[in-house]
Protein backbone atom coordinates (compact mmCIF):
# COMPACT_ATOMS: atom_id res chain seq x y z
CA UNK A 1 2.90 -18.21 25.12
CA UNK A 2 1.87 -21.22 23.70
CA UNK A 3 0.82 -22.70 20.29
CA UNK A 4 -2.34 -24.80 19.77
CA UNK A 5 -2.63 -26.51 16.42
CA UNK A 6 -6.27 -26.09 16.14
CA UNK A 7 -6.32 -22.57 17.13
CA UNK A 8 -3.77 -21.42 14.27
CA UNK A 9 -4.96 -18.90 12.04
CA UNK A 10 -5.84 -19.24 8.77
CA UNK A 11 -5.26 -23.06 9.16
CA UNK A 12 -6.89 -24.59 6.33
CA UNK A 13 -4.60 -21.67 3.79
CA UNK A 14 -1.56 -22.75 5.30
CA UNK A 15 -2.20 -26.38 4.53
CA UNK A 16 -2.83 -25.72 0.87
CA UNK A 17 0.25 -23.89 0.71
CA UNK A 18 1.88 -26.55 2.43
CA UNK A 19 0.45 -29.47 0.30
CA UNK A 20 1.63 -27.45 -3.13
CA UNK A 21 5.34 -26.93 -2.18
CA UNK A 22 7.07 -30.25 -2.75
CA UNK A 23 7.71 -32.17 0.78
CA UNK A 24 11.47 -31.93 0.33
CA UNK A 25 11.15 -28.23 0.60
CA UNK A 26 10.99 -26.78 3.98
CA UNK A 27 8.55 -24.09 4.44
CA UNK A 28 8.46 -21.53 7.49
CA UNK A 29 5.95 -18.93 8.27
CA UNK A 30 8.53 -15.91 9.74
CA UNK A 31 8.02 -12.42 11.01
CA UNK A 32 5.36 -9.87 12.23
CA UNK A 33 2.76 -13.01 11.28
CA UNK A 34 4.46 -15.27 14.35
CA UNK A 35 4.98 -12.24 16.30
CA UNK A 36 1.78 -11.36 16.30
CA UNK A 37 0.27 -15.19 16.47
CA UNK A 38 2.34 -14.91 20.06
CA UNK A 39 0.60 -11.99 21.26
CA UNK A 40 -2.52 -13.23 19.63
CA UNK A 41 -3.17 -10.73 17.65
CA UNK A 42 -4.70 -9.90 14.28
CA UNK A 43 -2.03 -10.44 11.13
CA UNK A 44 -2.95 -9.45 7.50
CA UNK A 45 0.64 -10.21 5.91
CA UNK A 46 1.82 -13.30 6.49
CA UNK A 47 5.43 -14.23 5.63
CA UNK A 48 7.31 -17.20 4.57
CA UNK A 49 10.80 -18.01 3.70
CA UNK A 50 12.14 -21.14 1.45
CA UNK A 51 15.65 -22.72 0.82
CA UNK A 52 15.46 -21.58 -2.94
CA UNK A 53 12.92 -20.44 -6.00
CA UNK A 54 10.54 -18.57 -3.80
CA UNK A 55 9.02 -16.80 -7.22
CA UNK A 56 9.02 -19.69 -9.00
CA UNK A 57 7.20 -21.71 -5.91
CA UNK A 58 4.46 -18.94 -5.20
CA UNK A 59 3.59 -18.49 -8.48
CA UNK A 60 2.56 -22.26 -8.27
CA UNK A 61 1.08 -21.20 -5.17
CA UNK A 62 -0.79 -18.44 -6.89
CA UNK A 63 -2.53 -20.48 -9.31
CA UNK A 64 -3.35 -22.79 -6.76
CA UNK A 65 -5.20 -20.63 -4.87
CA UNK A 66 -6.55 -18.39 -7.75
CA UNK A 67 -5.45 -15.77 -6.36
CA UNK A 68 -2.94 -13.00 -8.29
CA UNK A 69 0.53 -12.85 -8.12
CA UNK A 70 3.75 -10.25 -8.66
CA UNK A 71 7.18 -10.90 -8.36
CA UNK A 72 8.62 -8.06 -5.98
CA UNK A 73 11.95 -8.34 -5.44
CA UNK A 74 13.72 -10.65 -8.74
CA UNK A 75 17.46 -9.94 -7.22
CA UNK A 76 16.33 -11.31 -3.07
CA UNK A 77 13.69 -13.81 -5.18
CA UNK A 78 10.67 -12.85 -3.24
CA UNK A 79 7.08 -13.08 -4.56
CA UNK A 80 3.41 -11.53 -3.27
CA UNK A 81 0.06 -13.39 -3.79
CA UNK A 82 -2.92 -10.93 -2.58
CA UNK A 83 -5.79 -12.42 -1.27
CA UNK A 84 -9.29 -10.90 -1.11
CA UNK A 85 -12.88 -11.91 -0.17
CA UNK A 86 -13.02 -13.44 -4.08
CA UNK A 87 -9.97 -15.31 -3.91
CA UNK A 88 -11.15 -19.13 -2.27
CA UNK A 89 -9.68 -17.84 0.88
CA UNK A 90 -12.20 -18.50 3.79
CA UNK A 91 -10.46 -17.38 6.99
CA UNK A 92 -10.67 -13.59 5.99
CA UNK A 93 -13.24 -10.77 6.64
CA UNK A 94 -13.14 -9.22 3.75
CA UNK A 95 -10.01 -7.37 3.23
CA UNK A 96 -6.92 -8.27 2.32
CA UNK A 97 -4.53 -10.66 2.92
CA UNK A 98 -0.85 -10.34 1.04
CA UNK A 99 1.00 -13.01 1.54
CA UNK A 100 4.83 -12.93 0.42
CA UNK A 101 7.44 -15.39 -0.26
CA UNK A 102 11.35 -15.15 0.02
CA UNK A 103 14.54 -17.22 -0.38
CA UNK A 104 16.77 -17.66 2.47
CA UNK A 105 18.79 -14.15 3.29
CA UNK A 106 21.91 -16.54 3.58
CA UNK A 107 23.15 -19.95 3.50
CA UNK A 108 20.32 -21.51 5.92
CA UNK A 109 17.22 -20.70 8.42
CA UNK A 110 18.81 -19.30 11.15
CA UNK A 111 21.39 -16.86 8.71
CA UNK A 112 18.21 -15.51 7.37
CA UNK A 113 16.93 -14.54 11.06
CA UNK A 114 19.83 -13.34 12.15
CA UNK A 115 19.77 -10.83 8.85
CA UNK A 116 16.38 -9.56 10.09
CA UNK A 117 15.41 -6.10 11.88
CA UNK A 118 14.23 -6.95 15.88
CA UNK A 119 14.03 -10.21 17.35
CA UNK A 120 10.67 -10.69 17.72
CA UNK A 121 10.40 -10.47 14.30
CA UNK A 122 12.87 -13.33 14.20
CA UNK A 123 10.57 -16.00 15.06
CA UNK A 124 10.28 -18.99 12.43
CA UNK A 125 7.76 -21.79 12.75
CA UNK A 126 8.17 -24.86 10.13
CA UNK A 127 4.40 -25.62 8.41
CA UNK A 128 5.34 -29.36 8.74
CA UNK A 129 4.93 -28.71 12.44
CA UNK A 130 3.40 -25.71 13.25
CA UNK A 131 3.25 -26.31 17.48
CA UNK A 132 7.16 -25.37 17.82
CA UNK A 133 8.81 -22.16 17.19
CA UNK A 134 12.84 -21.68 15.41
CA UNK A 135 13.99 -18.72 17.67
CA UNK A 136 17.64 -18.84 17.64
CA UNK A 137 17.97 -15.05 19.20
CA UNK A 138 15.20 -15.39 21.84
CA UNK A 139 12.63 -12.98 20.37
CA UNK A 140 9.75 -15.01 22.05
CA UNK A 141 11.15 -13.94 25.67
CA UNK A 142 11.84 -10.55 24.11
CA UNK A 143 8.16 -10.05 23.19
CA UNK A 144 7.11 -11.56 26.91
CA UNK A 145 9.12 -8.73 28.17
CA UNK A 146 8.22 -5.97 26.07
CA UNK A 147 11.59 -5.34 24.60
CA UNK A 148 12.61 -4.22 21.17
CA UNK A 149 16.28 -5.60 20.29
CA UNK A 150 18.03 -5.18 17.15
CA UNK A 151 19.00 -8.78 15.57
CA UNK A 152 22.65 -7.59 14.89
CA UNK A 153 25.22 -4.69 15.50
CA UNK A 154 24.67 -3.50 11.73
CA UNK A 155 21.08 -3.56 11.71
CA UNK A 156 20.20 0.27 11.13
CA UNK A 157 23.38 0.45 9.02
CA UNK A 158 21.94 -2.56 6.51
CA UNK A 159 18.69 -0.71 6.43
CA UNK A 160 17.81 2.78 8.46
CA UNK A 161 14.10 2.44 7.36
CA UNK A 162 14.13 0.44 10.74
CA UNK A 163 14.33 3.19 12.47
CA UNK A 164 11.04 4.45 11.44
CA UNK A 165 10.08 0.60 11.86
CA UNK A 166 11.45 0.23 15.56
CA UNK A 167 9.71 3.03 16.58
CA UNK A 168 6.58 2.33 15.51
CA UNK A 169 6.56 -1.14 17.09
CA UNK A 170 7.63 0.32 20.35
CA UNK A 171 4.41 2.85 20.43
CA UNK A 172 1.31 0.06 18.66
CA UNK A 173 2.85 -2.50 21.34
CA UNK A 174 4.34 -0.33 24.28
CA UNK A 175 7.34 -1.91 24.46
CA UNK A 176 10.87 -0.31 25.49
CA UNK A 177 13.47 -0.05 23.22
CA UNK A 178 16.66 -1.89 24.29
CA UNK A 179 19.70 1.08 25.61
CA UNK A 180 22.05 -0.75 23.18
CA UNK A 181 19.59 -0.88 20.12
CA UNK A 182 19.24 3.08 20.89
CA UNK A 183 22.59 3.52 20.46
CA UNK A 184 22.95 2.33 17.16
CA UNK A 185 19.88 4.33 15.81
CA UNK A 186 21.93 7.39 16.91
CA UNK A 187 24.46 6.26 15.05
CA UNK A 188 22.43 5.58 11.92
CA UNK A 189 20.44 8.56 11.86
CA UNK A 190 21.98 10.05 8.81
CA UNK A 191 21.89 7.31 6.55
CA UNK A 192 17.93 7.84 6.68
CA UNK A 193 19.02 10.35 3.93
CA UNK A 194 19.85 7.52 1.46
CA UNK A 195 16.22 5.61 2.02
CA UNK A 196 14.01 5.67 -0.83
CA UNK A 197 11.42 8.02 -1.06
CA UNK A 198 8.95 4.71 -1.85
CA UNK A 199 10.45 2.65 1.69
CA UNK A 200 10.25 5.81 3.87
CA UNK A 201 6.76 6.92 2.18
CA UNK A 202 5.63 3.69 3.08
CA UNK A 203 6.93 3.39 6.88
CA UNK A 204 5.57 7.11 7.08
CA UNK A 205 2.19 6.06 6.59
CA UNK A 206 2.29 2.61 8.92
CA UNK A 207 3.16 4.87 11.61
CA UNK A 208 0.11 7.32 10.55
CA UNK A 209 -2.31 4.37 10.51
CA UNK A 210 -0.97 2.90 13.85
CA UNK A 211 -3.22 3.72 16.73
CA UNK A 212 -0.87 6.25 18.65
CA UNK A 213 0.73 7.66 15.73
CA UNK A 214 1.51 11.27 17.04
CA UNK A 215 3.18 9.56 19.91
CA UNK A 216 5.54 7.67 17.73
CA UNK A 217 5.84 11.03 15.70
CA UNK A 218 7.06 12.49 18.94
CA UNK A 219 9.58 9.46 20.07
CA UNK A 220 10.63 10.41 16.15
CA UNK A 221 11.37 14.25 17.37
CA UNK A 222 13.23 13.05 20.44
CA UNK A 223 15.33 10.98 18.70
CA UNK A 224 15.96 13.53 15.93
CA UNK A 225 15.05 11.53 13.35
CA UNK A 226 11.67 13.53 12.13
CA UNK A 227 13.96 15.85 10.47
CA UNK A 228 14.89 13.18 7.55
CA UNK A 229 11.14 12.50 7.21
CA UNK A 230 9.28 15.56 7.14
CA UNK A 231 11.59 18.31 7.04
CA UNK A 232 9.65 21.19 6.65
CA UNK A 233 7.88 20.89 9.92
CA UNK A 234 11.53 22.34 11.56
CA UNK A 235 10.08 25.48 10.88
CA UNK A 236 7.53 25.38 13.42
CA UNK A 237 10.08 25.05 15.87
CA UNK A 238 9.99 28.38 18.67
CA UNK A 239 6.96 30.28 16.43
CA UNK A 240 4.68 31.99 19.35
CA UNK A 241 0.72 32.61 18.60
CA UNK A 242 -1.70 34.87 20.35
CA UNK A 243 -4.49 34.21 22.11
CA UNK A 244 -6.70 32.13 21.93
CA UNK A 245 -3.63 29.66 21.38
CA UNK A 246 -2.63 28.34 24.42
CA UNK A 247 0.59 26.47 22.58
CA UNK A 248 3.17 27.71 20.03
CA UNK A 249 3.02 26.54 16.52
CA UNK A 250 5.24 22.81 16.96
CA UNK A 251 3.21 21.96 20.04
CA UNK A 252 0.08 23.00 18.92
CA UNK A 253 0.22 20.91 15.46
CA UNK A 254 1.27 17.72 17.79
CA UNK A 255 -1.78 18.52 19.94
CA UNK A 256 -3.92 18.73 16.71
CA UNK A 257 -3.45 15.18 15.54
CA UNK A 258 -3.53 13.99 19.31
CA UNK A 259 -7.07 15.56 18.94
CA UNK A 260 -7.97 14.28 16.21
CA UNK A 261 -7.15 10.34 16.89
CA UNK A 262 -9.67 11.27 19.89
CA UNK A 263 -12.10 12.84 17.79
CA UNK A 264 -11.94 9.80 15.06
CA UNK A 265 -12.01 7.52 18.19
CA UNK A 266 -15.32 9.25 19.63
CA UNK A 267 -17.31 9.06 16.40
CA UNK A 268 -15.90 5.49 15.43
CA UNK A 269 -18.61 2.58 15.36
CA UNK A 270 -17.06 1.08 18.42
CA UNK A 271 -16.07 4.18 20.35
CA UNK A 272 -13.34 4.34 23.38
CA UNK A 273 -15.85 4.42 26.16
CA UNK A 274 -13.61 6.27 28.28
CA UNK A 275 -13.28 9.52 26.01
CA UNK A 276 -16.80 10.16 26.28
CA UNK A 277 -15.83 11.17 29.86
CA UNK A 278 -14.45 14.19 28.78
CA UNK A 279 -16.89 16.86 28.94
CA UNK A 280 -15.91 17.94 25.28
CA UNK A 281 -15.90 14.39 23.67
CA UNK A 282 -19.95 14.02 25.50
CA UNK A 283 -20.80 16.50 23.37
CA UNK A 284 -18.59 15.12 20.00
CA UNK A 285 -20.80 11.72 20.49
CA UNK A 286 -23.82 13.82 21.74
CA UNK A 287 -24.14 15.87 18.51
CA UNK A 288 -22.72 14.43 15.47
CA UNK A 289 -23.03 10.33 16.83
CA UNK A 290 -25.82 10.04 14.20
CA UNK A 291 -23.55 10.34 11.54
CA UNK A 292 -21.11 7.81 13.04
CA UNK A 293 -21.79 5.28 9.91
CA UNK A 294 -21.82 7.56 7.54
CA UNK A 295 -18.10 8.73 8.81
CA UNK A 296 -17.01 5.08 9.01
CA UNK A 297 -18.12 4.46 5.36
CA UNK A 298 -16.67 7.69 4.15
CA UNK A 299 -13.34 7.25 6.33
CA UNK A 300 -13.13 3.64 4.73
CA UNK A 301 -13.05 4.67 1.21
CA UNK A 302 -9.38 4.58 -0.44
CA UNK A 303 -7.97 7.17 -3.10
CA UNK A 304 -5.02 4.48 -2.95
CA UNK A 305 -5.14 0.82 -2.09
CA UNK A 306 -2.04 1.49 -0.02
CA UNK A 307 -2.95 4.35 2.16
CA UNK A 308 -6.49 5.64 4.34
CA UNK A 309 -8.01 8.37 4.35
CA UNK A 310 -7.04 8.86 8.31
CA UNK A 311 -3.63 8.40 7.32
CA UNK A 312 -3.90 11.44 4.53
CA UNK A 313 -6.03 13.31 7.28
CA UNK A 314 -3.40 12.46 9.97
CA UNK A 315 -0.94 13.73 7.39
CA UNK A 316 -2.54 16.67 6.47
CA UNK A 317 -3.13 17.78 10.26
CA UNK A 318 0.75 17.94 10.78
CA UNK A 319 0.67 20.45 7.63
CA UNK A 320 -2.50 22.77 8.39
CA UNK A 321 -0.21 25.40 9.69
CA UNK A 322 3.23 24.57 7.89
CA UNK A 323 2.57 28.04 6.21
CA UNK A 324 2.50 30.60 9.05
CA UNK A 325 6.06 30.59 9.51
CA UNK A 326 6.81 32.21 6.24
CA UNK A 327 3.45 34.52 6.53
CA UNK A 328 3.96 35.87 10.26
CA UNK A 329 3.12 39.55 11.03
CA UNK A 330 2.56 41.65 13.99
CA UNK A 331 -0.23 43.96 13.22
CA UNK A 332 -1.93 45.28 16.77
CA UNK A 333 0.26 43.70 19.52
CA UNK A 334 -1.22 40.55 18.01
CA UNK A 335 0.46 37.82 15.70
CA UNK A 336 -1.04 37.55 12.43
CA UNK A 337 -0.65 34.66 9.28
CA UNK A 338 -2.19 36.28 6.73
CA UNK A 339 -3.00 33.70 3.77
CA UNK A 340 -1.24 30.84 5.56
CA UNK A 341 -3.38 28.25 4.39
CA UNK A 342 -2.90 29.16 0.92
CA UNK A 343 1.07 28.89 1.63
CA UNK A 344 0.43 25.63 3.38
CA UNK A 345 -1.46 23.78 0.39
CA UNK A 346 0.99 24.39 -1.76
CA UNK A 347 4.13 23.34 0.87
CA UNK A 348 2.07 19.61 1.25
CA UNK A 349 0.94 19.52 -1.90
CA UNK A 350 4.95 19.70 -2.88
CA UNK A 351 5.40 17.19 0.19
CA UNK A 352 3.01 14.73 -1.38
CA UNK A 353 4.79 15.16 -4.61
CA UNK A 354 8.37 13.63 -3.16
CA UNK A 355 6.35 11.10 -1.26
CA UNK A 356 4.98 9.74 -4.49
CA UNK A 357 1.76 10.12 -3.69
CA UNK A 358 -0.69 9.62 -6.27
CA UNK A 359 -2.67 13.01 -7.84
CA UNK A 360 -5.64 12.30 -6.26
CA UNK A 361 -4.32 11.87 -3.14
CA UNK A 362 -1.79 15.28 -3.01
CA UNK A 363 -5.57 16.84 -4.34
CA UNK A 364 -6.88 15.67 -1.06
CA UNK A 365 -3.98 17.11 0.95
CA UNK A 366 -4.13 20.21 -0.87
CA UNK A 367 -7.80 20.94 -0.32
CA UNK A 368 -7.71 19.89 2.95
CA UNK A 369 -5.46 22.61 4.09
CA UNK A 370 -6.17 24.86 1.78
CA UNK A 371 -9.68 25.22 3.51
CA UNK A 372 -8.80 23.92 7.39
CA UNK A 373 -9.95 27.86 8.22
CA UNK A 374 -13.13 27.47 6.35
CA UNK A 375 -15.47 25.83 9.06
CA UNK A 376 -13.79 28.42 11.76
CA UNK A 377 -15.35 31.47 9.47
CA UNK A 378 -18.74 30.05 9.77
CA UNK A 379 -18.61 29.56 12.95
CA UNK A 380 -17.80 32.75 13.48
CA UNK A 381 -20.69 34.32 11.92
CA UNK A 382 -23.89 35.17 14.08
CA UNK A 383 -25.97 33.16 12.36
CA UNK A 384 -25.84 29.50 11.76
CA UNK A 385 -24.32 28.48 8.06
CA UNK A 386 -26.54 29.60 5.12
CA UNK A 387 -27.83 27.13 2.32
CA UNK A 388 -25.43 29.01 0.09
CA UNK A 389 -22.10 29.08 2.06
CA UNK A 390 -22.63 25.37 2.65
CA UNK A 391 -23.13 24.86 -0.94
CA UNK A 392 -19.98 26.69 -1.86
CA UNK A 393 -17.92 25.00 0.88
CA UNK A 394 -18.93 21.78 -0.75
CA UNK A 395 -18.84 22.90 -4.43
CA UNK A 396 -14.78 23.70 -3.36
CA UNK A 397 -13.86 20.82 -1.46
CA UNK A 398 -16.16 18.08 -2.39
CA UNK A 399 -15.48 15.14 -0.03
CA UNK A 400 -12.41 16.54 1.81
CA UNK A 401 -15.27 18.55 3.41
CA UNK A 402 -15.74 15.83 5.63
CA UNK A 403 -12.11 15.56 6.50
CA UNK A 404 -11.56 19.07 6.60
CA UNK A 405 -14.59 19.23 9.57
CA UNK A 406 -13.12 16.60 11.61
CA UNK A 407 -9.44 18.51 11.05
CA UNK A 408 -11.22 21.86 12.51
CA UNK A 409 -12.75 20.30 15.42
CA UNK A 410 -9.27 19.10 16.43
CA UNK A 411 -7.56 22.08 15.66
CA UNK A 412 -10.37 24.21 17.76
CA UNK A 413 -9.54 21.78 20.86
CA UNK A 414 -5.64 22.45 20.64
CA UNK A 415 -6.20 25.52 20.03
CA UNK A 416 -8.04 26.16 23.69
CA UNK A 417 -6.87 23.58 25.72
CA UNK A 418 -8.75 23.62 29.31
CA UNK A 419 -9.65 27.26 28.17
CA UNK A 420 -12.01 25.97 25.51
CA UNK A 421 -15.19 28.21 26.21
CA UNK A 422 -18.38 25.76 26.33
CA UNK A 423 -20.35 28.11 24.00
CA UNK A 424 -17.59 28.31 21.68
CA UNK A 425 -17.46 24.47 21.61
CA UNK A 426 -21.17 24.49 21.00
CA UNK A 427 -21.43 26.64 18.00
CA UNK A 428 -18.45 24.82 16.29
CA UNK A 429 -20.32 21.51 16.67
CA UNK A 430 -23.22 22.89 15.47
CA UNK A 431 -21.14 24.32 12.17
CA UNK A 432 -19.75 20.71 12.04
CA UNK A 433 -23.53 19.27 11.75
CA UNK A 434 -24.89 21.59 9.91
CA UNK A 435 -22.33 20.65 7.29
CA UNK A 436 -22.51 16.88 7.76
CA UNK A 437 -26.15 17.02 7.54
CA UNK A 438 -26.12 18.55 4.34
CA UNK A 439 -23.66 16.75 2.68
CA UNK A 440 -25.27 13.13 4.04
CA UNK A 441 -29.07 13.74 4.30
CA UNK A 442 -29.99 16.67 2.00
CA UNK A 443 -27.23 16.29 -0.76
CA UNK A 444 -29.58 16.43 -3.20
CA UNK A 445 -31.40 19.45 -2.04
CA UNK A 446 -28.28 21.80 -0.89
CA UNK A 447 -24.98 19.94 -2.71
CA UNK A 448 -25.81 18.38 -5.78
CA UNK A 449 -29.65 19.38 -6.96
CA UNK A 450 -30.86 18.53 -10.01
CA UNK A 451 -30.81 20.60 -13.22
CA UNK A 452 -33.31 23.44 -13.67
CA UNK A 453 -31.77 24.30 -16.91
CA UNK A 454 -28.79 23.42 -19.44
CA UNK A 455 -26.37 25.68 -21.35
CA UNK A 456 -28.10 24.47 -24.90
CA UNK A 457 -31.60 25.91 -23.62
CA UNK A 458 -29.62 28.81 -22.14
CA UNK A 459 -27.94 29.43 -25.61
CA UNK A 460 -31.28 28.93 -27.55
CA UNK A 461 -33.03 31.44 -25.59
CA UNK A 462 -30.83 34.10 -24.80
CA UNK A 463 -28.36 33.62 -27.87
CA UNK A 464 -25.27 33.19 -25.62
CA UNK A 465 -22.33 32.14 -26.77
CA UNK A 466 -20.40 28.77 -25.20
CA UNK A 467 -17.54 30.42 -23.13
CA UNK A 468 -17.10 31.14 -19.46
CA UNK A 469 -19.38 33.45 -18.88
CA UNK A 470 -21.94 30.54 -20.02
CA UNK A 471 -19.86 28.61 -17.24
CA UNK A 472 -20.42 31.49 -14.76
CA UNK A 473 -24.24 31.56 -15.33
CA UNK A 474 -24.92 27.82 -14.91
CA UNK A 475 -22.63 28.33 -11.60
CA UNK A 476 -24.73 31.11 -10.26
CA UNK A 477 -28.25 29.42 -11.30
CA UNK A 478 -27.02 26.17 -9.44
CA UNK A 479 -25.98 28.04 -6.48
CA UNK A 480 -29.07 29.75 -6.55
CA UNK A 481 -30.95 26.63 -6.53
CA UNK A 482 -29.47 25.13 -4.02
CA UNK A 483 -29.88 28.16 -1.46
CA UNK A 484 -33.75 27.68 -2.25
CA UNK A 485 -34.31 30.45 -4.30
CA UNK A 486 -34.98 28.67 -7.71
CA UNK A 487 -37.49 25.96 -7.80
CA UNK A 488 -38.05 25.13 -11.30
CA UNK A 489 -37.39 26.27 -14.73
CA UNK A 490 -39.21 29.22 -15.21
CA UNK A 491 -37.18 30.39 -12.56
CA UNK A 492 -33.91 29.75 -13.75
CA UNK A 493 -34.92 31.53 -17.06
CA UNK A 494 -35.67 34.69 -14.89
CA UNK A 495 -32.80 34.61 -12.97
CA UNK A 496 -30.92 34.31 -16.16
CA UNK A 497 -32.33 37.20 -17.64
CA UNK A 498 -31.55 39.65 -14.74
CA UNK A 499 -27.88 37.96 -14.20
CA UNK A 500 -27.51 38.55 -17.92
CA UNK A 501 -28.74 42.13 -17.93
CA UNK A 502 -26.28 42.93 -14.57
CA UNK A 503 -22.75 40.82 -16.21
């Protein structure tokens, strides 16, 4: 592992940061950044770490660039300038690049290292010559032998967070965690309960938008630690289902969101070639490919600049059946959870709610599970979905229909396992583009058509009052129109009158 001057990333916005601190400062680029320089991969934060006046220097940088700037952290003196595609910054794609600055963590360079998390995080390299590395605690031959190592003896104790942090290195890099670092998680485990809601909301969801994040979730379980994180999915521990669950209730939610990164992976724009192998994934890409941009532009969209929609989705498939614990009956020699869902919204809407999520984002977790059952009730009608049931699916969960789709054809393949009945496969795909096809081709016909009529002409000629039942008419008249029934206004007026006449 080698550096090459002319190969280093994002070359021409280091030297402009380097040309604006004064020369008697040294400057070094530190963390994930040289990490992941070394293993040549893609880095959207880059950090850096000064002798002194980090905020004062990076607000210089700021303006320099043109690009905005927040002071994080006054008391460690550590600054963020976010770069986008407007910001001068011509090594990007696009998206964004954060780029923070920080005073020493101690008298000098290597103090700061040493006060860091893992050592191949403790990497420096010094602007003024970019083609050597500072690596007093050997990170780079950590990395070249797929080791995590903690940088000190009181590294969890300084800061448990990295225990959520060490784990989710180990699964995006498969790397082994070092015996004596795994000690000292054990022994840190509890102080997890004194992390901030903000530090271990944040972790939580780097782990949900890694690419194995169910994995990590699981090295989480087996090291006890999940418990500190999300603690209501305990419950799920030793819950039995009937047939057609093959699983009980914890190993069937784990196999949901393995699912579903396989189902997301199928229908990505660049899909894992060697899913569509499975007999069951064919038949993912073989039906609902078409809509593969669609999904990419819809999966894209943020109700937070912090978190993705996957992420919520990933989050929301651990919840979809937090509510049968407290709703399990035995009616029939069967196991029943009547109204689970219902429990469930409100048990990860609550979650959301200590997360600090924001309210559009809980809304989305809440709908999601709320409804998970939804596309499983069409499917289990004889006939394909009507105009009308896929307008009111849509009319009650908007966008999170999408989500809530992808959710239920992971759920349906953790729910069978090897036993998954081809037919029964079929007619859930076909549910799945029956919906998708509405909602992205004929939106304006079956979701969203456009007004036959308005309250005010309903009010003029019928002498209604406003009021719900106004509310309940214009409801009824749109549904109606958007099953095919109404085509234009005279219509609507004689479906009011009967509706009026019956209510």
């Amino acid at each position: 592992m080698t550096l090459i001057d002319s190969a280093l990333p994002y070359a021409e916005l280091l030297e402009r940061i380097r040309s604006t601190v004064p020369r008697d400062t040294p400057i070094h680029l530190v963390g994930g950044a040289v990490r992941d320089l070394l293993l040549q991969r893609p880095s959207h934060d880059l950090d850096f770490t000064l002798p002194k006046d980090a905020i004062r220097l990076s607000r210089k940088i700021a303006k320099s660039l043109g690009a905005p700037f927040f002071p994080i952290d006054r008391e460690r003196d550590t600054g963020r300038i976010i770069l986008t595609e407007c910001s001068q910054q011509p090594d990007r794609d696009g998206n964004r690049l954060i780029l923070d600055f920080a005073s020493y963590r101690g008298k000098d360079l290597e103090s700061d290292l040493r006060d860091r998390d893992f050592t191949i995080n403790a990497i420096a390299i010094n602007l003024d010559r970019p083609g050597s590395l500072f690596d007093p605690l050997g990170g780079a031959k950590d990395l070249k032998d797929g080791i995590i190592r903690a940088c000190s003896d009181t590294a969890f104790d300084s800061d448990p967070i990295r225990i959520l942090r060490c784990v989710r290195l180990a699964i995006e890099f498969e790397f082994r965690i070092q015996k004596e670092t795994r000690k000292q998680i054990d022994k840190a485990l509890p102080k997890l309960s004194f992390v901030s809601t903000e530090r271990m909301r944040d972790e939580l969801f780097r782990i949900l938008e890694g690419p194995k994040p169910f994995s990590a979730l699981r090295s989480l379980e087996a090291m006890r630690a999940l418990d500190y994180v999300l603690p209501e999915l305990s419950t799920l521990r030793g819950v039995d289902q009937s047939a057609p669950h093959i699983d009980n209730l914890w190993e069937h939610t784990f196999h949901t969101g393995l699912e579903l990164t396989h189902v997301l992976n199928v229908l990505a724009i660049k899909p894992d070639p060697s899913l569509s192998a499975n007999w069951r994934m064919g038949f993912i890409a073989l039906k609902l490919g078409r809509f593969r941009c669609q999904l990419h532009e819809h999966l894209a969209t943020r109700l937070n600049p912090e978190r993705s929609i996957p992420s919520l989705l990933m989050l929301a498939a651990l919840y979809h059946d937090v509510g049968k614990p407290g709703t399990q009956v035995f009616q029939e020699e069967r196991i029943r959870f009547l109204k689970h869902e219902l429990v469930g919204a409100s048990m990860v809407a609550e979650r959301g709610r200590k997360l600090h999520l924001s309210n559009s984002e809980i809304e989305r977790l809440r709908v999601i599970v709320k409804n998970h059952m939804r596309p499983n009730h069409l499917a289990n009608d004889k006939t394909p979905p009507s105009r009308r049931s896929i307008y009111r699916f849509f009319r009650d969960c908007d966008a999170a229909g999408v989500d809530i789709c992808l959710l239920f054809l992971a759920d349906t393949l953790a729910t069978y396992g090897p036993t998954l009945p081809e037919e029964i496969w079929m007619k859930h795909l076909d549910v799945v583009s029956a919906l998708f096809e509405a909602w992205w081709e004929n939106r304006e016909r079956e979701i969203s058509p456009p007004k036959l009529i308005d309250g005010d002409q309903l009010m003029q000629v019928y002498q209604i009052e406003p009021g719900p039942k106004l509310g309940r008419l214009l409801e009824a008249i749109r549904e109606s129109q958007a099953a095919g029934e109404l085509q234009a206004y005279d219509d609507a007026l004689e479906f009011a009158h009967t509706w009026l006449e019956n209510h």
